[in-house]
PDB file of N, CA and C in Angstrom:
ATOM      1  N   UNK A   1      35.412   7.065  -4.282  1.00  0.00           N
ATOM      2  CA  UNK A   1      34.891   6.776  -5.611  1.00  0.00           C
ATOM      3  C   UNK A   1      33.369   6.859  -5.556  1.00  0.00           C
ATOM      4  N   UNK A   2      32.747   7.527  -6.735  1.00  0.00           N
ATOM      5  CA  UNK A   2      31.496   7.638  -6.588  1.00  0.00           C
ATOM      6  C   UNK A   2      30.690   6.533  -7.210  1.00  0.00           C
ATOM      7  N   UNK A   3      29.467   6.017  -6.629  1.00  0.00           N
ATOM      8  CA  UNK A   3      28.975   5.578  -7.993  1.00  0.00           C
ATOM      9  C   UNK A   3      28.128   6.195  -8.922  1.00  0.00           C
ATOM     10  N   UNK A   4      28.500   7.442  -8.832  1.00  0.00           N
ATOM     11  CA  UNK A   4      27.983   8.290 -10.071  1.00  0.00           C
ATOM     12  C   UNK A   4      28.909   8.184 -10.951  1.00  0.00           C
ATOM     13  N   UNK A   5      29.881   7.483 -11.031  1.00  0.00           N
ATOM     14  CA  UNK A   5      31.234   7.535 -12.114  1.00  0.00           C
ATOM     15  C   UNK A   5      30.579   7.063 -13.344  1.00  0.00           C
ATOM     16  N   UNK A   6      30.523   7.526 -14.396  1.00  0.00           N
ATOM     17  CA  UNK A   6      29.964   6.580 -15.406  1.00  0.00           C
ATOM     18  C   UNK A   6      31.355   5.211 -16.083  1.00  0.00           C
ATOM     19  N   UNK A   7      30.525   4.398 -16.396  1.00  0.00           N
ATOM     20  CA  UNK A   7      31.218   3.211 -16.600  1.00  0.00           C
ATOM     21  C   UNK A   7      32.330   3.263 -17.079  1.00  0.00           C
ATOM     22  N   UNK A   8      32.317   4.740 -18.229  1.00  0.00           N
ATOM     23  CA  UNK A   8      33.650   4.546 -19.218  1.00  0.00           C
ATOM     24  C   UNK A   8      34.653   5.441 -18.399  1.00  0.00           C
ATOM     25  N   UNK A   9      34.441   6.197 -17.543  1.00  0.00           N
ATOM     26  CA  UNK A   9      34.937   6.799 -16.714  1.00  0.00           C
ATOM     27  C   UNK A   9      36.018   6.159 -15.628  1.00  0.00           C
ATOM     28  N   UNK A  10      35.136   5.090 -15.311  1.00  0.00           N
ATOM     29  CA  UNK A  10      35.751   3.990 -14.636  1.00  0.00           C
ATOM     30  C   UNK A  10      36.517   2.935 -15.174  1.00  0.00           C
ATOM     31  N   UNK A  11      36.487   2.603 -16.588  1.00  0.00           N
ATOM     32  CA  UNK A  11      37.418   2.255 -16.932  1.00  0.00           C
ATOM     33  C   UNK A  11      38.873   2.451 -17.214  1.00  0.00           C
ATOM     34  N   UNK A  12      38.500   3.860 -18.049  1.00  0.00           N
ATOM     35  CA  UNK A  12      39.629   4.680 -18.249  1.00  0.00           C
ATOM     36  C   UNK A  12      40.429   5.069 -17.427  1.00  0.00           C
ATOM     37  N   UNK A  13      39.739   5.441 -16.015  1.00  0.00           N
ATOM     38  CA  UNK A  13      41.054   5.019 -14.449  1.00  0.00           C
ATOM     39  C   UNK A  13      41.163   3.601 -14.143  1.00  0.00           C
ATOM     40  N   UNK A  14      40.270   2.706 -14.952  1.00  0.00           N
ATOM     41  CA  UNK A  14      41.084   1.370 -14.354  1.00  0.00           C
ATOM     42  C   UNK A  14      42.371   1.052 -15.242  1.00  0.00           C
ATOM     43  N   UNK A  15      41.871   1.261 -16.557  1.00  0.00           N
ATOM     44  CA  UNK A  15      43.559   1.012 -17.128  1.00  0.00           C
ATOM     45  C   UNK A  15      44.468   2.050 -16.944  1.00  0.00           C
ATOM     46  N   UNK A  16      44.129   3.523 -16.598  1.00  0.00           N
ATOM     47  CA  UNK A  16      45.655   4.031 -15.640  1.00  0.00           C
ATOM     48  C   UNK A  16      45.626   3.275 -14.753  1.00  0.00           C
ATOM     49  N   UNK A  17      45.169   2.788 -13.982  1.00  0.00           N
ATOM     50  CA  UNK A  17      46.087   1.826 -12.659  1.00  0.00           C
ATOM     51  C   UNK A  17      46.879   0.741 -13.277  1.00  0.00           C
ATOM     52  N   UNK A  18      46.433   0.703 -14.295  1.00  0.00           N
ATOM     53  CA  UNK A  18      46.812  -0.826 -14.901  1.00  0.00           C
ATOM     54  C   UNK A  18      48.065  -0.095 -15.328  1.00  0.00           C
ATOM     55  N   UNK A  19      48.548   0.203 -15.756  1.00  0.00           N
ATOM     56  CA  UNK A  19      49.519   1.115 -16.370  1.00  0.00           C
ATOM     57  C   UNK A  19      50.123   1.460 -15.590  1.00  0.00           C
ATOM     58  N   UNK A  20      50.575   2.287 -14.607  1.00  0.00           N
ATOM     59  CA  UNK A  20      51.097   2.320 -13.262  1.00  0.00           C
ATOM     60  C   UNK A  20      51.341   1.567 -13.236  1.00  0.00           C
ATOM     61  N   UNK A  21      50.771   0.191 -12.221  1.00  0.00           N
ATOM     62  CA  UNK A  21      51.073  -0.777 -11.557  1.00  0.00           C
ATOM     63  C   UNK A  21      52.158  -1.603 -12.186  1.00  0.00           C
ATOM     64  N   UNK A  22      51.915  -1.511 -14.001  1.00  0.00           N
ATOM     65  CA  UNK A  22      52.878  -2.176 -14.412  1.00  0.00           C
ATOM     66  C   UNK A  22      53.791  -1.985 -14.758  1.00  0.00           C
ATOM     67  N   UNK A  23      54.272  -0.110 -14.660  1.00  0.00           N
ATOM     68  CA  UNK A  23      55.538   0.250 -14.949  1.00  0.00           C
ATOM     69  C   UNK A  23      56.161   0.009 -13.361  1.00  0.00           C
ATOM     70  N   UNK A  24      55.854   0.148 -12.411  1.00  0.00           N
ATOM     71  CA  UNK A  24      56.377  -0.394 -11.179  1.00  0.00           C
ATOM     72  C   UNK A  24      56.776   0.959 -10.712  1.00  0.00           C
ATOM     73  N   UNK A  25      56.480   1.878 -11.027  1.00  0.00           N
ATOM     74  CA  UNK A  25      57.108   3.036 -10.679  1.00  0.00           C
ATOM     75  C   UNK A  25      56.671   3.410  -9.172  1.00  0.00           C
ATOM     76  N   UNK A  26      54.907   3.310  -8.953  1.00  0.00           N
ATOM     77  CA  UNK A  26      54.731   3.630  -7.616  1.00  0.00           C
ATOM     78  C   UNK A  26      55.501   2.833  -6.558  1.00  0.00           C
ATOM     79  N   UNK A  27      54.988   3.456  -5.628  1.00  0.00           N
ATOM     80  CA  UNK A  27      55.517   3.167  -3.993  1.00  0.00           C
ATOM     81  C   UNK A  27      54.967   2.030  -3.768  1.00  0.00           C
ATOM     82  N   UNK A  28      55.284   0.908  -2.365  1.00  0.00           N
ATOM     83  CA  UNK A  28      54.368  -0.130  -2.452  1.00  0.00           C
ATOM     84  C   UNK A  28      53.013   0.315  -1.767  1.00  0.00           C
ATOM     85  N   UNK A  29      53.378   1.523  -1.082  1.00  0.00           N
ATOM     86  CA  UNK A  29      51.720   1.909  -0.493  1.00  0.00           C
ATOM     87  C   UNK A  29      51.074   2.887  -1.293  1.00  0.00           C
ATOM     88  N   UNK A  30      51.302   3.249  -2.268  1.00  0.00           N
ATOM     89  CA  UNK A  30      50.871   3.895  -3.511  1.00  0.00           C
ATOM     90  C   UNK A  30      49.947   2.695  -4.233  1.00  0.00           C
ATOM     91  N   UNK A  31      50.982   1.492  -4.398  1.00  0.00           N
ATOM     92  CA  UNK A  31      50.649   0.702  -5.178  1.00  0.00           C
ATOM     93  C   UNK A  31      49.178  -0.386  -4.402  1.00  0.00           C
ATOM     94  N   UNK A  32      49.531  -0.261  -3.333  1.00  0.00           N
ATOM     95  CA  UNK A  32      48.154  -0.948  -2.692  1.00  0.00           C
ATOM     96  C   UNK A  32      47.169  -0.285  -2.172  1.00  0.00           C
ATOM     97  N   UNK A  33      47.137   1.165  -2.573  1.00  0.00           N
ATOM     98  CA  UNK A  33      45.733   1.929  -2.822  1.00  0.00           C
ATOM     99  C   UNK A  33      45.205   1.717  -4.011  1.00  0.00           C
ATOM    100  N   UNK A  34      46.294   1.657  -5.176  1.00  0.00           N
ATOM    101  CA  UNK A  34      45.603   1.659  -5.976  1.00  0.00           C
ATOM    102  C   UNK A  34      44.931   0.218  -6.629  1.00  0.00           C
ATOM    103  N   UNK A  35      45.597  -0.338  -6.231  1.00  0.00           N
ATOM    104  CA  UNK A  35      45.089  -1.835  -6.323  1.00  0.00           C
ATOM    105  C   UNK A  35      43.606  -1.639  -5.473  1.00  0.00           C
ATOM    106  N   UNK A  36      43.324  -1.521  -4.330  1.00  0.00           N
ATOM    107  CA  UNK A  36      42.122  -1.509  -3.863  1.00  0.00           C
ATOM    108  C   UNK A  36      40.972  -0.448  -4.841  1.00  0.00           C
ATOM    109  N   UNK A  37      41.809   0.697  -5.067  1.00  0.00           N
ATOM    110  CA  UNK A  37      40.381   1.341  -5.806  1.00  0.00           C
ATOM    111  C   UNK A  37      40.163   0.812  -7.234  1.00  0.00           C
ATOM    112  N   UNK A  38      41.767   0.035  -7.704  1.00  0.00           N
ATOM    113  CA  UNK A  38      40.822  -0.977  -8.595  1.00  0.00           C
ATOM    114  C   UNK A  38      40.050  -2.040  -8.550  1.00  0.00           C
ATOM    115  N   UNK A  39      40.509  -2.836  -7.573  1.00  0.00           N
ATOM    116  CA  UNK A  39      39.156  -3.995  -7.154  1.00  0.00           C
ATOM    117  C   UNK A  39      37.778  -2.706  -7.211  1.00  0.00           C
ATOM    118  N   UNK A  40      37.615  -1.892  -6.099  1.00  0.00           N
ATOM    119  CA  UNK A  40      36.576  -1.243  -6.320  1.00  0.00           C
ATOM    120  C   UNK A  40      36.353  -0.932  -7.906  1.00  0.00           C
ATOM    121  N   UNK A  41      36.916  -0.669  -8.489  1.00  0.00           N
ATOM    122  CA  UNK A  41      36.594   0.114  -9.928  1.00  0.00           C
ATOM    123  C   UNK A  41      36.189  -1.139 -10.790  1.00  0.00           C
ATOM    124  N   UNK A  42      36.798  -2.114 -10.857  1.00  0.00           N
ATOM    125  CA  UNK A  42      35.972  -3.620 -11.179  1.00  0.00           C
ATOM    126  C   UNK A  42      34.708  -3.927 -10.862  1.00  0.00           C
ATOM    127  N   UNK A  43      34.475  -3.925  -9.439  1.00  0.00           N
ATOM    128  CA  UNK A  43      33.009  -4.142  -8.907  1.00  0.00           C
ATOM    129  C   UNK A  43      32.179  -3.329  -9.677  1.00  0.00           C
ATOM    130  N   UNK A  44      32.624  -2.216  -9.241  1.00  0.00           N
ATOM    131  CA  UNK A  44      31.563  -1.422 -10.456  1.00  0.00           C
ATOM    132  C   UNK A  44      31.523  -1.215 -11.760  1.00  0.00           C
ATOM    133  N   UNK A  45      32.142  -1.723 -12.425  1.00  0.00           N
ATOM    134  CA  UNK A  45      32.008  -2.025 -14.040  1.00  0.00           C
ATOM    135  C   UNK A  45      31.343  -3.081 -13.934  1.00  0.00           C
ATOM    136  N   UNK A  46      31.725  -4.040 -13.076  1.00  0.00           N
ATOM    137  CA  UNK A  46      30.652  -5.774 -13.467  1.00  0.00           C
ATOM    138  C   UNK A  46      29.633  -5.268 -13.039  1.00  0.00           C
ATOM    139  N   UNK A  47      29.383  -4.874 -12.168  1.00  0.00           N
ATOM    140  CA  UNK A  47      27.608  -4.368 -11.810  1.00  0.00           C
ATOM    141  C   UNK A  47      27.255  -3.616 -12.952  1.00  0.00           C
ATOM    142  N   UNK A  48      27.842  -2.536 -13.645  1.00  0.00           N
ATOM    143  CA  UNK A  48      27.207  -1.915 -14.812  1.00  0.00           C
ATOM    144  C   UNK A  48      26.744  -3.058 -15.661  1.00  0.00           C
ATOM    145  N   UNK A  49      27.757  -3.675 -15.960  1.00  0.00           N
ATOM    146  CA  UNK A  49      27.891  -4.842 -17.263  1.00  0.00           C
ATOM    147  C   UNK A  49      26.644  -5.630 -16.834  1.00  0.00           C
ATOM    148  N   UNK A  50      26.361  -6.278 -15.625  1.00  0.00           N
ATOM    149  CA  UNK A  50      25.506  -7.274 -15.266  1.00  0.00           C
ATOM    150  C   UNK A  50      24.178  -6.372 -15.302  1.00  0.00           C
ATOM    151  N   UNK A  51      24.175  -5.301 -15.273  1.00  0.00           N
ATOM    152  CA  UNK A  51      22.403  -4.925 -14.837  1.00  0.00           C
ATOM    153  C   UNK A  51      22.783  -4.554 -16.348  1.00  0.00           C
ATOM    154  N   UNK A  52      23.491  -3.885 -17.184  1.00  0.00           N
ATOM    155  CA  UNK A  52      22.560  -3.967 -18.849  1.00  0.00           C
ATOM    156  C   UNK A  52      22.641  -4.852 -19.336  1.00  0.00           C
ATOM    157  N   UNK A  53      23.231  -5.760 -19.036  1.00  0.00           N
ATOM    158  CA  UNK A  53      23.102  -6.930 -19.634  1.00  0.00           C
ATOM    159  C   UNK A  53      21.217  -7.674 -19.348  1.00  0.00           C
ATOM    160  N   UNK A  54      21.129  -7.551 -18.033  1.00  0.00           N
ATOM    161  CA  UNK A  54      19.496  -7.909 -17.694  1.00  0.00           C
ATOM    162  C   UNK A  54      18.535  -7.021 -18.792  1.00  0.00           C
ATOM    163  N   UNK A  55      18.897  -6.426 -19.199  1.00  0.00           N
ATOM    164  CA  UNK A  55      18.230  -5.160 -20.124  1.00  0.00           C
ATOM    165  C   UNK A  55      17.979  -5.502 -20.919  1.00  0.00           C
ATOM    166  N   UNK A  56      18.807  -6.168 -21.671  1.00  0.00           N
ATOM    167  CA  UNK A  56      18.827  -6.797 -23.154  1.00  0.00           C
ATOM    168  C   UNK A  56      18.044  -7.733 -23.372  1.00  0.00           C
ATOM    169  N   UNK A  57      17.331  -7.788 -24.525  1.00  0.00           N
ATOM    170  CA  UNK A  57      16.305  -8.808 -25.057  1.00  0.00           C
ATOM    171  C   UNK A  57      16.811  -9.364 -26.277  1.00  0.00           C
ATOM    172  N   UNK A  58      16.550 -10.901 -25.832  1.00  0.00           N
ATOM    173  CA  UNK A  58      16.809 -11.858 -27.212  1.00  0.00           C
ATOM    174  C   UNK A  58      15.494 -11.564 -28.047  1.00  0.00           C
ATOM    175  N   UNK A  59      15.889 -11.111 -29.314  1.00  0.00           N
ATOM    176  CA  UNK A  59      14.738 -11.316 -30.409  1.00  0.00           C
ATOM    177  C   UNK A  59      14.970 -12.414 -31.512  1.00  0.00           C
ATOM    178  N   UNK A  60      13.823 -13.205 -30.824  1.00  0.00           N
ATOM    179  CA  UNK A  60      13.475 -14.306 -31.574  1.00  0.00           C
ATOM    180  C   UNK A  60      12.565 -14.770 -32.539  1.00  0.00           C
ATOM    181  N   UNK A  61      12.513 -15.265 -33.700  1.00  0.00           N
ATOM    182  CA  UNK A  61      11.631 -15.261 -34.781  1.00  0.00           C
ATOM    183  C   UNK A  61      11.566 -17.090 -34.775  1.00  0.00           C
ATOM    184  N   UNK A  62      10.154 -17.550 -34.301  1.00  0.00           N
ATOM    185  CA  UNK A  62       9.686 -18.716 -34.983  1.00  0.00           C
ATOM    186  C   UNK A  62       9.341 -19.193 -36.477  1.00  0.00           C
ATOM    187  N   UNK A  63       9.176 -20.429 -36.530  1.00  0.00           N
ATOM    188  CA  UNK A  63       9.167 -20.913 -37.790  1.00  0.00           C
ATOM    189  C   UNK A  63       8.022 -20.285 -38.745  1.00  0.00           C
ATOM    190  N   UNK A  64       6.872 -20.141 -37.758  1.00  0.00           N
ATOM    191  CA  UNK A  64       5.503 -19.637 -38.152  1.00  0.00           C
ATOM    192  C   UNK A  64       5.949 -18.143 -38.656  1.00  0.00           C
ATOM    193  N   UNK A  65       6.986 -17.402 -37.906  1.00  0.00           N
ATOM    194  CA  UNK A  65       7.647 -15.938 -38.308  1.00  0.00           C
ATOM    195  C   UNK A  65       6.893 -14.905 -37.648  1.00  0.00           C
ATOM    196  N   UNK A  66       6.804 -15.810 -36.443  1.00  0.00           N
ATOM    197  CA  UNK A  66       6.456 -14.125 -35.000  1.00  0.00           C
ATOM    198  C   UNK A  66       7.331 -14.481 -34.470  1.00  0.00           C
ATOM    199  N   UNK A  67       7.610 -12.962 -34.387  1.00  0.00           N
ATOM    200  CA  UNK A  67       8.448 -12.382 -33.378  1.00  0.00           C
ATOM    201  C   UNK A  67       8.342 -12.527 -31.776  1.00  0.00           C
ATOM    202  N   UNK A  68       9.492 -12.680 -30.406  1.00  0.00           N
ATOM    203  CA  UNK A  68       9.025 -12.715 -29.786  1.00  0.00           C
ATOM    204  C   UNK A  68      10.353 -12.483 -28.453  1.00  0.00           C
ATOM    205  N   UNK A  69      10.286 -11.757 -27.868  1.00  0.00           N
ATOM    206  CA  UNK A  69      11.180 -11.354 -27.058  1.00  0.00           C
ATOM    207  C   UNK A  69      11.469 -12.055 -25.809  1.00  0.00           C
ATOM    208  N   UNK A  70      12.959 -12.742 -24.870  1.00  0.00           N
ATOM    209  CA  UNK A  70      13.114 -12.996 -24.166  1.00  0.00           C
ATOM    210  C   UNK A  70      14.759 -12.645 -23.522  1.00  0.00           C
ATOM    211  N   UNK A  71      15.064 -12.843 -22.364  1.00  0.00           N
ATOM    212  CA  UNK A  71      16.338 -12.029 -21.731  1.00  0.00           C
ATOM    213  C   UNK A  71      17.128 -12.891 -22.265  1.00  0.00           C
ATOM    214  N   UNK A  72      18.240 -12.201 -22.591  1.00  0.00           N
ATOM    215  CA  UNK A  72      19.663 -12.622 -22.763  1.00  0.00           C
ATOM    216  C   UNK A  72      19.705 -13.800 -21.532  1.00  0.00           C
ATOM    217  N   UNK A  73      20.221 -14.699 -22.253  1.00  0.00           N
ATOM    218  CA  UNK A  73      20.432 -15.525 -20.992  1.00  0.00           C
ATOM    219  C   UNK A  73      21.670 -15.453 -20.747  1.00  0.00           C
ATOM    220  N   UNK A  74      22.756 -15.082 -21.342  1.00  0.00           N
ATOM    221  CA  UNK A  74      23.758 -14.361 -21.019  1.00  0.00           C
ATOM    222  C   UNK A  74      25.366 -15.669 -20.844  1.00  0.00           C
ATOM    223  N   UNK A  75      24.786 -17.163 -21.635  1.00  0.00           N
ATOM    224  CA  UNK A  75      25.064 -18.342 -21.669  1.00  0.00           C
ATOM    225  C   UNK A  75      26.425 -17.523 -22.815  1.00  0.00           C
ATOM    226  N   UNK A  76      26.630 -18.956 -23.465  1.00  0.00           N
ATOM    227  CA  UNK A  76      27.795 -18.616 -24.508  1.00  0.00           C
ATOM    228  C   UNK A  76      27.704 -19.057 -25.984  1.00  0.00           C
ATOM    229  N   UNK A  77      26.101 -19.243 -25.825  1.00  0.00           N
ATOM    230  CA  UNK A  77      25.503 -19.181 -26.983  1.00  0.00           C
ATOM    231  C   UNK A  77      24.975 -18.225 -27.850  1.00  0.00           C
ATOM    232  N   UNK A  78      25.928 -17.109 -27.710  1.00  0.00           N
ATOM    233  CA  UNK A  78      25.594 -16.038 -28.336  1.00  0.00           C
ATOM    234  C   UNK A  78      25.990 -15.624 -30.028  1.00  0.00           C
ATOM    235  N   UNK A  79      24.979 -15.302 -30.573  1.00  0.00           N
ATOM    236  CA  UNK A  79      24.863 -15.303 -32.062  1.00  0.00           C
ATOM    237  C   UNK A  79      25.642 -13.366 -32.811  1.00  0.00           C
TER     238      UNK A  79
END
């Protein structure tokens, strides 16, 4: 697996594994490759997800009404 895969790339083979795995059709050593290149294929979606997520800026407007930018804090206080 590369990590040149782009993210949606990597998804779209993670839910074929997902799909597979749950018709039961593969082999069990079919089935525990592919389980591993999905853990791998996870890792690398959360690393995508986590570094744009650092990317993102909260824009915030005070009372006075400036503007003023700070990182997602990425809490669950999201608007």
């Amino acid at each position: 697996m590369s990590a040149k895969l782009k993210f949606e790339e990597a998804l779209n083979r993670l839910e074929e594994i997902a799909r597979i795995l749950e018709s039961g059709s593969a082999s069990l050593d079919e089935s525990v490759k592919l389980y591993e290149e999905g853990t791998r294929l996870i890792q690398l979606c959360a690393g995508r997800l986590n570094d744009a997520e650092s990317k993102i800026l909260k824009l915030s407007k005070d009372a006075a009404g400036t503007f003023s930018a700070e990182p997602l804090d990425g809490g669950t206080d999201r608007e």
